[in-house]
PDB file of N, CA and C in Angstrom:
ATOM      1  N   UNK A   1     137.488 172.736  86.462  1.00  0.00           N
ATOM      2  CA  UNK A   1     137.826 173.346  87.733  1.00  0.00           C
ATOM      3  C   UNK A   1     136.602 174.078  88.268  1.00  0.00           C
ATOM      4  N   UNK A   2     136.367 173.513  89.555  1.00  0.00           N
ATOM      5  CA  UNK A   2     135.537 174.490  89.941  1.00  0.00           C
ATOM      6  C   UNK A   2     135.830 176.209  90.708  1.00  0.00           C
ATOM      7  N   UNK A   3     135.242 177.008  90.309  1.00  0.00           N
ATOM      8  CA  UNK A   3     135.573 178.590  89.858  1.00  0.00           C
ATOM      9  C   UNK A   3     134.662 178.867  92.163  1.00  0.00           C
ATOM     10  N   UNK A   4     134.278 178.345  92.439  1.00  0.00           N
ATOM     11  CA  UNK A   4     134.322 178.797  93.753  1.00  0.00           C
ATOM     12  C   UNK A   4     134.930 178.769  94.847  1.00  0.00           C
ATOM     13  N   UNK A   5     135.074 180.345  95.254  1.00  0.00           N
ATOM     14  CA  UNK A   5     136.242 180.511  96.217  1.00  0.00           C
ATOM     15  C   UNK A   5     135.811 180.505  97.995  1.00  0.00           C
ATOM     16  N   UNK A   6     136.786 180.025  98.569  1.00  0.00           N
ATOM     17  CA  UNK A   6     136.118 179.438  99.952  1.00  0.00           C
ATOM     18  C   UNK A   6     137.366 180.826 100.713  1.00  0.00           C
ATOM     19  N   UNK A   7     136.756 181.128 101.846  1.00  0.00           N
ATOM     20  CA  UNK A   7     137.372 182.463 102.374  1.00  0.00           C
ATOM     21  C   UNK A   7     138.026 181.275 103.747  1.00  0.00           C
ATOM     22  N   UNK A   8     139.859 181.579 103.871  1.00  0.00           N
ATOM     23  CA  UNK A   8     140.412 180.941 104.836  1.00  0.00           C
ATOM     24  C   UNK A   8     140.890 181.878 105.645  1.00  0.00           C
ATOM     25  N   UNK A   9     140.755 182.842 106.037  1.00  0.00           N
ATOM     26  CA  UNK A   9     141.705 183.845 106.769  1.00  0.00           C
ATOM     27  C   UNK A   9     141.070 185.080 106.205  1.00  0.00           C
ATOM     28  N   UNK A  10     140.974 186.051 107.610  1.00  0.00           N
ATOM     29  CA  UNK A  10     140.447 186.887 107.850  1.00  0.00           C
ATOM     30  C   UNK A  10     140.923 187.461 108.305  1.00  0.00           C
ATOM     31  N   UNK A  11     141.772 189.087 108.566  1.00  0.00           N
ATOM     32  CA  UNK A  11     142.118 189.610 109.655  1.00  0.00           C
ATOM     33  C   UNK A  11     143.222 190.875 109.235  1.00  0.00           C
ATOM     34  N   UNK A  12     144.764 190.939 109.377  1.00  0.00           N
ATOM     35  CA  UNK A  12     145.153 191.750 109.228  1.00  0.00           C
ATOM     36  C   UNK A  12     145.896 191.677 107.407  1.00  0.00           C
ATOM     37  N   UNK A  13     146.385 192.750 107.047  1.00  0.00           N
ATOM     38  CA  UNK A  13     146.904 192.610 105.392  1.00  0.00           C
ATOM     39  C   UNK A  13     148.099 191.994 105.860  1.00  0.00           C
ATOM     40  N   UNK A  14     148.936 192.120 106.329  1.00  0.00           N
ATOM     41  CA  UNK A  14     150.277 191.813 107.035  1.00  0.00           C
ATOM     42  C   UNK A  14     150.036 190.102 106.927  1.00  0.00           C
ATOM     43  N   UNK A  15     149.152 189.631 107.736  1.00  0.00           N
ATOM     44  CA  UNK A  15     149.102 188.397 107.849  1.00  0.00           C
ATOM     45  C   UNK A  15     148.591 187.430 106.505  1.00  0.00           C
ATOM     46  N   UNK A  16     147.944 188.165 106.203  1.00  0.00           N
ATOM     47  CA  UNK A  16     147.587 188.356 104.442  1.00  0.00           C
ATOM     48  C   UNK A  16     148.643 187.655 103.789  1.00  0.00           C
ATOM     49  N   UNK A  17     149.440 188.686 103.250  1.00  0.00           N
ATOM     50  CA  UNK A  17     150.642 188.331 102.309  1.00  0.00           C
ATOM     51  C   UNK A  17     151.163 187.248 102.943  1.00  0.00           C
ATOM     52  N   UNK A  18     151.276 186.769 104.117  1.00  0.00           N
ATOM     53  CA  UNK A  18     152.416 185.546 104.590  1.00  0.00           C
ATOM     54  C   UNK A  18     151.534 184.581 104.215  1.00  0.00           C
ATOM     55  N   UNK A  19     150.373 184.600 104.649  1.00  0.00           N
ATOM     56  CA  UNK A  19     149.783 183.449 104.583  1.00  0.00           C
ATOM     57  C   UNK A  19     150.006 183.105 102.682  1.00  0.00           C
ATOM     58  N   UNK A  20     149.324 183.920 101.981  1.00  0.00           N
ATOM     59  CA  UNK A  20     150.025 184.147 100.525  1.00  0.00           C
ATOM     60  C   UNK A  20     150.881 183.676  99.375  1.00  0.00           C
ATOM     61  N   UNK A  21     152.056 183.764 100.670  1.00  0.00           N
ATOM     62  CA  UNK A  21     153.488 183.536 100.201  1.00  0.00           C
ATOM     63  C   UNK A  21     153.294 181.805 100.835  1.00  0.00           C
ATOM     64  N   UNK A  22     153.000 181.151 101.864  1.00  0.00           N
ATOM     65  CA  UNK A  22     152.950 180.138 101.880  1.00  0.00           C
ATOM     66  C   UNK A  22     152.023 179.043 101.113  1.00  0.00           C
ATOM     67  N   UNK A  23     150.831 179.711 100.481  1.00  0.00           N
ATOM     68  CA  UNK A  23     150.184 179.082  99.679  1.00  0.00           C
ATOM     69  C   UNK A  23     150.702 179.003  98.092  1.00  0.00           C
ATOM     70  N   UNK A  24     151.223 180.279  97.869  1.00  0.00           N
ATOM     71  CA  UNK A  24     152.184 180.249  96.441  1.00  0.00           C
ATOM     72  C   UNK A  24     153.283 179.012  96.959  1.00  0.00           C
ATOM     73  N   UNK A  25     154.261 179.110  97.836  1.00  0.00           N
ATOM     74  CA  UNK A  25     155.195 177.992  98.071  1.00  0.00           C
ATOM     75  C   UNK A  25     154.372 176.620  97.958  1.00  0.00           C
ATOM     76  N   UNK A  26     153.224 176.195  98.316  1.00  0.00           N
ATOM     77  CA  UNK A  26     152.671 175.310  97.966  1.00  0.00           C
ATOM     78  C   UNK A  26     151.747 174.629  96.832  1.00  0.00           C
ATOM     79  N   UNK A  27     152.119 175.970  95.369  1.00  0.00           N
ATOM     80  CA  UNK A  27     151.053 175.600  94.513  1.00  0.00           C
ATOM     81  C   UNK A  27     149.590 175.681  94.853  1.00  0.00           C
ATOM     82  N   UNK A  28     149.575 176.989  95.535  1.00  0.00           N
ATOM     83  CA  UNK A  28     147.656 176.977  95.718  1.00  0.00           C
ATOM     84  C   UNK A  28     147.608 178.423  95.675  1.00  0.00           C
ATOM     85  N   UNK A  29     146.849 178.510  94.299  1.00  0.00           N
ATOM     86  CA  UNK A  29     146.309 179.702  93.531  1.00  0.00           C
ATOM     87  C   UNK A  29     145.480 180.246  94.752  1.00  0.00           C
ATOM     88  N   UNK A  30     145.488 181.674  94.870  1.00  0.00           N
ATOM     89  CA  UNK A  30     144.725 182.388  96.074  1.00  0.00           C
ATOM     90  C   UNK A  30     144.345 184.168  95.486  1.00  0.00           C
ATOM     91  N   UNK A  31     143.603 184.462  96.322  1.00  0.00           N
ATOM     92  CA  UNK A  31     143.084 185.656  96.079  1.00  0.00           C
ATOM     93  C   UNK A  31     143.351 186.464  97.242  1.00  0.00           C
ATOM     94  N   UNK A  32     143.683 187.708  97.318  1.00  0.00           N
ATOM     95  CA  UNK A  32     143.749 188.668  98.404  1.00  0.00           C
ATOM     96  C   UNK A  32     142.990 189.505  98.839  1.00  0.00           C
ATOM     97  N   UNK A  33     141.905 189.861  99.215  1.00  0.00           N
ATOM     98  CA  UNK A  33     141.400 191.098  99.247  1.00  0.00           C
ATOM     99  C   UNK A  33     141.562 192.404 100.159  1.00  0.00           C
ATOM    100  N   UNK A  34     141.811 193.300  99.780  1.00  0.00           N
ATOM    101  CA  UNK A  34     142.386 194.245 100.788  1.00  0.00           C
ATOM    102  C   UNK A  34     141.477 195.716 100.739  1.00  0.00           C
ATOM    103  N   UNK A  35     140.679 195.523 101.527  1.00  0.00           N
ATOM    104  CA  UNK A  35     139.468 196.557 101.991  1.00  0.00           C
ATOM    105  C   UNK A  35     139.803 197.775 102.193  1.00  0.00           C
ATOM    106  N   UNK A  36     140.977 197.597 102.593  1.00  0.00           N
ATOM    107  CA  UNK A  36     141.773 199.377 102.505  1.00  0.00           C
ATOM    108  C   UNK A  36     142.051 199.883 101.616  1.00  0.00           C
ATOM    109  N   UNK A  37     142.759 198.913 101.083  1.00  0.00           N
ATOM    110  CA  UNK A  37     143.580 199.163  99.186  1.00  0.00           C
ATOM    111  C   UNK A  37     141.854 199.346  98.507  1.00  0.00           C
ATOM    112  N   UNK A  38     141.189 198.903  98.500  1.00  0.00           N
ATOM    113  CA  UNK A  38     139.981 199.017  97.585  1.00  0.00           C
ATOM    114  C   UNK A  38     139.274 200.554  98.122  1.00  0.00           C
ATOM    115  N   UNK A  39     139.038 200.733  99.328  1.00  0.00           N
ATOM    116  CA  UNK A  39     138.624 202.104  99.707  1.00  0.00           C
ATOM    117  C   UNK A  39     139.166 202.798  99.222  1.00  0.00           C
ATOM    118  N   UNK A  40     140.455 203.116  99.032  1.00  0.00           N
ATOM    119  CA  UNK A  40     141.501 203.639  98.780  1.00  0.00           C
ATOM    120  C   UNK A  40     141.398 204.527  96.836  1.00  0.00           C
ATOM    121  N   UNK A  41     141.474 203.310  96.737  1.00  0.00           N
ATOM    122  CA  UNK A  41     141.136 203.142  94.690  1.00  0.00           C
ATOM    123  C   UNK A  41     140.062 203.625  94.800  1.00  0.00           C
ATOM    124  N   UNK A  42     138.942 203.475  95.476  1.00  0.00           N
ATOM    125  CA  UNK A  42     137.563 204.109  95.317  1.00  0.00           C
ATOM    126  C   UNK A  42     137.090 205.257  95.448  1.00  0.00           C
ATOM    127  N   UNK A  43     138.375 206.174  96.183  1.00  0.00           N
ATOM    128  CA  UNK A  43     138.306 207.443  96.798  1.00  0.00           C
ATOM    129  C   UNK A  43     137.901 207.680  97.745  1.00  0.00           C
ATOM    130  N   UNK A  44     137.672 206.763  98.729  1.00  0.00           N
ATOM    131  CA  UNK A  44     137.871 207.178 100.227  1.00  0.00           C
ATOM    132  C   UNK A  44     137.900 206.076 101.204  1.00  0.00           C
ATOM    133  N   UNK A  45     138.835 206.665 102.444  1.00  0.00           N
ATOM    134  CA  UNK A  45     139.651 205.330 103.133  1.00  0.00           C
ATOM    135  C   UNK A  45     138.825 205.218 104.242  1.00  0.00           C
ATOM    136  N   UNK A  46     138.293 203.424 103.981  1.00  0.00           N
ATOM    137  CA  UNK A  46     137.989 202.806 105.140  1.00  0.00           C
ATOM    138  C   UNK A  46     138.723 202.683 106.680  1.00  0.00           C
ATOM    139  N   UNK A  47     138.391 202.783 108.041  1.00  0.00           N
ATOM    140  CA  UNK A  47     138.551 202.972 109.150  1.00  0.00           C
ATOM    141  C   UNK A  47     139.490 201.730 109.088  1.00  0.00           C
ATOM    142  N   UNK A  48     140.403 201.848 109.702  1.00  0.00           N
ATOM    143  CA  UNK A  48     141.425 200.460 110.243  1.00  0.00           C
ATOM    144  C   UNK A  48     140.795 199.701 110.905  1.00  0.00           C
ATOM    145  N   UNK A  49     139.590 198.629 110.295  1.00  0.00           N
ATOM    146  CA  UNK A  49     139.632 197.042 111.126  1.00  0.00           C
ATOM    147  C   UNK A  49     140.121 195.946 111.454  1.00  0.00           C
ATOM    148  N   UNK A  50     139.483 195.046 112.298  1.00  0.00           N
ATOM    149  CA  UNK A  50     140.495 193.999 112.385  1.00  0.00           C
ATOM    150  C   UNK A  50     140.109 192.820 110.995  1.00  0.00           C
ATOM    151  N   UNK A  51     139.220 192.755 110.294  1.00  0.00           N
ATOM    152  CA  UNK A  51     139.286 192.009 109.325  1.00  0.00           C
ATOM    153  C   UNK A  51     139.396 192.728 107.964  1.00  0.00           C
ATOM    154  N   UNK A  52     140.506 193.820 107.965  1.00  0.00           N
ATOM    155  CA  UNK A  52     140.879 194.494 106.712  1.00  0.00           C
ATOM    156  C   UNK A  52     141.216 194.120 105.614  1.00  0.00           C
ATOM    157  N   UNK A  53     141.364 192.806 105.562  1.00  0.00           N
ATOM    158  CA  UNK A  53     141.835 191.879 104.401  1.00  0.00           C
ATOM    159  C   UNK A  53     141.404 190.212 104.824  1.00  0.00           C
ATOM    160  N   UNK A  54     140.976 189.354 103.588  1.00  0.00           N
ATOM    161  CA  UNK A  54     140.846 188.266 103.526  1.00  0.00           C
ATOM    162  C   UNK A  54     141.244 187.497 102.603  1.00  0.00           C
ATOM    163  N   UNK A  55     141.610 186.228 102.756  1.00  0.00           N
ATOM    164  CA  UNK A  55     142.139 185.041 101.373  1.00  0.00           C
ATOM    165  C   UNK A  55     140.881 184.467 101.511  1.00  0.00           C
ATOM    166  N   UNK A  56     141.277 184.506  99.727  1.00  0.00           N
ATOM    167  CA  UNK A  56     140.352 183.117  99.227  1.00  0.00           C
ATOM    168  C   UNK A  56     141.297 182.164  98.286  1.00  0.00           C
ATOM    169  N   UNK A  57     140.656 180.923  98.214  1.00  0.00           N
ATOM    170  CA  UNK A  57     141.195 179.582  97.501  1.00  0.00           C
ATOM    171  C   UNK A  57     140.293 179.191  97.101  1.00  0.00           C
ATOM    172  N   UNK A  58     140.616 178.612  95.521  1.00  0.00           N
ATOM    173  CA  UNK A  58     139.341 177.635  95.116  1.00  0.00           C
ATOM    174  C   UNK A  58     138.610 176.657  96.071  1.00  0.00           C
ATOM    175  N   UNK A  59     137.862 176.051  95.931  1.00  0.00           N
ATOM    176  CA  UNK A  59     136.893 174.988  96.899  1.00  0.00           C
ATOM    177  C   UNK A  59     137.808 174.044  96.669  1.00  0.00           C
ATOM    178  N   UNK A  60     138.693 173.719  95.816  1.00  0.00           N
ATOM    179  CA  UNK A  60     139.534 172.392  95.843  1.00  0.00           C
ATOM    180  C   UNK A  60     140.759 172.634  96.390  1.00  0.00           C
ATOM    181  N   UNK A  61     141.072 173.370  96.965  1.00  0.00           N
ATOM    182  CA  UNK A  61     142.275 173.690  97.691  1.00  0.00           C
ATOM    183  C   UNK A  61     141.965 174.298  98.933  1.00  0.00           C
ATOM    184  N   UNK A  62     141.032 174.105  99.421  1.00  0.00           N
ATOM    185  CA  UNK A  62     140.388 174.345 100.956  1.00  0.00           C
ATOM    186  C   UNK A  62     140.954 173.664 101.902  1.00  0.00           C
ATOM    187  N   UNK A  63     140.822 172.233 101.857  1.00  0.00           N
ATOM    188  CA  UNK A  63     141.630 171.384 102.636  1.00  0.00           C
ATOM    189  C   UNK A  63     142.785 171.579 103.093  1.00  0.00           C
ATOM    190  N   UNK A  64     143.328 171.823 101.663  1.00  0.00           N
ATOM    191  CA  UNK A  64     145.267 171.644 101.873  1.00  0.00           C
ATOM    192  C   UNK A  64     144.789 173.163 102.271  1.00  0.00           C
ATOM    193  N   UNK A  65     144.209 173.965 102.154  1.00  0.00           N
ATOM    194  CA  UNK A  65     145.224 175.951 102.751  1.00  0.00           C
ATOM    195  C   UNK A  65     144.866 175.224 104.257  1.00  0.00           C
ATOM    196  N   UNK A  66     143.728 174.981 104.273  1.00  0.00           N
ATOM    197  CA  UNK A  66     143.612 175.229 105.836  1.00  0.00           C
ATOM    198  C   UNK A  66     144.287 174.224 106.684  1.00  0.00           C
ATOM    199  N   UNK A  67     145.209 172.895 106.128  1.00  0.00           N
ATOM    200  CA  UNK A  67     146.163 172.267 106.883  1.00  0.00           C
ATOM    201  C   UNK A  67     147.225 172.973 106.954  1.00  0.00           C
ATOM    202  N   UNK A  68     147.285 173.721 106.282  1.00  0.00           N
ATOM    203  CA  UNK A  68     149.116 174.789 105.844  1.00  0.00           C
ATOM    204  C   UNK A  68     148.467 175.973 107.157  1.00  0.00           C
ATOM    205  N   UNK A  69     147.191 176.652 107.235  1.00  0.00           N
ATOM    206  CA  UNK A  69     147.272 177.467 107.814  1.00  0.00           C
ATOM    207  C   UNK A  69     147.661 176.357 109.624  1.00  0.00           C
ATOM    208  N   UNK A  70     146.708 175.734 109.451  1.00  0.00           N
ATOM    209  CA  UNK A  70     146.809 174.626 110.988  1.00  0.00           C
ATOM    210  C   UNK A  70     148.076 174.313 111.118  1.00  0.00           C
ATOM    211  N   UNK A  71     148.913 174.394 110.269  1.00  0.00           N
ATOM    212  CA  UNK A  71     150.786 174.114 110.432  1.00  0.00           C
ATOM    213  C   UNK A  71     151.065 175.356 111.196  1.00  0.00           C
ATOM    214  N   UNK A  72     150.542 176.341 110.342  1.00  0.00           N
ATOM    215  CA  UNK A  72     151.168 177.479 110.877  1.00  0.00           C
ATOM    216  C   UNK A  72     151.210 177.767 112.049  1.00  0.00           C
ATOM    217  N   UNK A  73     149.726 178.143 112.424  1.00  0.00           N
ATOM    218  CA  UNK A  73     149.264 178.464 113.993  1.00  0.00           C
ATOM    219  C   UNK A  73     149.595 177.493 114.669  1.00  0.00           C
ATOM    220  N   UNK A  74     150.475 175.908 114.843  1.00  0.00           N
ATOM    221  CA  UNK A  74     150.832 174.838 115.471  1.00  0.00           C
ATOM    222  C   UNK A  74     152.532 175.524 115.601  1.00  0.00           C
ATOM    223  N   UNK A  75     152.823 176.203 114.349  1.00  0.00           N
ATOM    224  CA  UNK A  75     154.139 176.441 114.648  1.00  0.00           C
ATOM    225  C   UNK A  75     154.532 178.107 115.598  1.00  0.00           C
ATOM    226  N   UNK A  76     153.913 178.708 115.525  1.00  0.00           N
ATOM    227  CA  UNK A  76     153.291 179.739 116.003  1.00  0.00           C
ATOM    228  C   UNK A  76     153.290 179.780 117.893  1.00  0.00           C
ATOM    229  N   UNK A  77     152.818 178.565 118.054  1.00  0.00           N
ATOM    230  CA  UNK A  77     152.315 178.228 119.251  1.00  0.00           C
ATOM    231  C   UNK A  77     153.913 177.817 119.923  1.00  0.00           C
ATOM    232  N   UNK A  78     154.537 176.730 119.171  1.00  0.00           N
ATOM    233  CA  UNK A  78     155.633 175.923 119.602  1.00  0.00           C
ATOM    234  C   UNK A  78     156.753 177.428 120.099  1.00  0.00           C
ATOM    235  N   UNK A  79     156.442 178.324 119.204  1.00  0.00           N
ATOM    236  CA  UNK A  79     157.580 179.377 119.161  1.00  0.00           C
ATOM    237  C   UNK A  79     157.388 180.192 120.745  1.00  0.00           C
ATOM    238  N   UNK A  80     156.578 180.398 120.598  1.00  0.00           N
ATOM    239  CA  UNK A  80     155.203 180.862 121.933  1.00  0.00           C
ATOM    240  C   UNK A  80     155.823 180.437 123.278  1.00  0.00           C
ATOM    241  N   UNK A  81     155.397 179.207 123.313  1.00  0.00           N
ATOM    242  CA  UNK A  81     155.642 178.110 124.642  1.00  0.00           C
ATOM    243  C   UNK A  81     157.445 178.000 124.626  1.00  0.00           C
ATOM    244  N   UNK A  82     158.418 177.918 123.907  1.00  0.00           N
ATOM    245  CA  UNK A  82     159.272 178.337 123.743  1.00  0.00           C
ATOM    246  C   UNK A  82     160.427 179.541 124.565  1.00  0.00           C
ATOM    247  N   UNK A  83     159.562 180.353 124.497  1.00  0.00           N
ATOM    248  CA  UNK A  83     159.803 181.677 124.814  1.00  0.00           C
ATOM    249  C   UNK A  83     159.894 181.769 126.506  1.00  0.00           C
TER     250      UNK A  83
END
């Protein structure tokens, strides 16, 4: 297995965990990072940005997150136009 992680999503923690939870539903091992939570543990809290948290996925599961994320934001949209 290759051990390098490719960064798919950038932005809020909120959006974080969903995205997360849809890559666990799909069998794709992921990483979270949460810049607040780490300030935090470190003893002092980083400013609220907009890329406060990011996923990572191995390099072999790049493809498939980022078709699952392209589902998403396709379904996202439909809900959108919808409205």
């Amino acid at each position: 297995m290759n051990n390098e992680l490719k960064r798919i999503y950038s932005g809020s923690v909120v959006d974080a965990e969903f995205i997360g939870s849809v890559l666990e539903d799909n069998d794709i091992q992921f990483l979270i990072r949460n810049f607040q939570e780490e300030s935090l543990v470190a003893g002092w809290a980083a400013g609220t940005i907009k890329g406060d948290a990011s996923v990572f996925v191995f390099a072999e599961d790049y493809e498939k997150a980022m078709r699952l994320l392209d589902e998403i934001k396709a379904s996202e949209m439909e809900e959108v136009s919808e409205e």
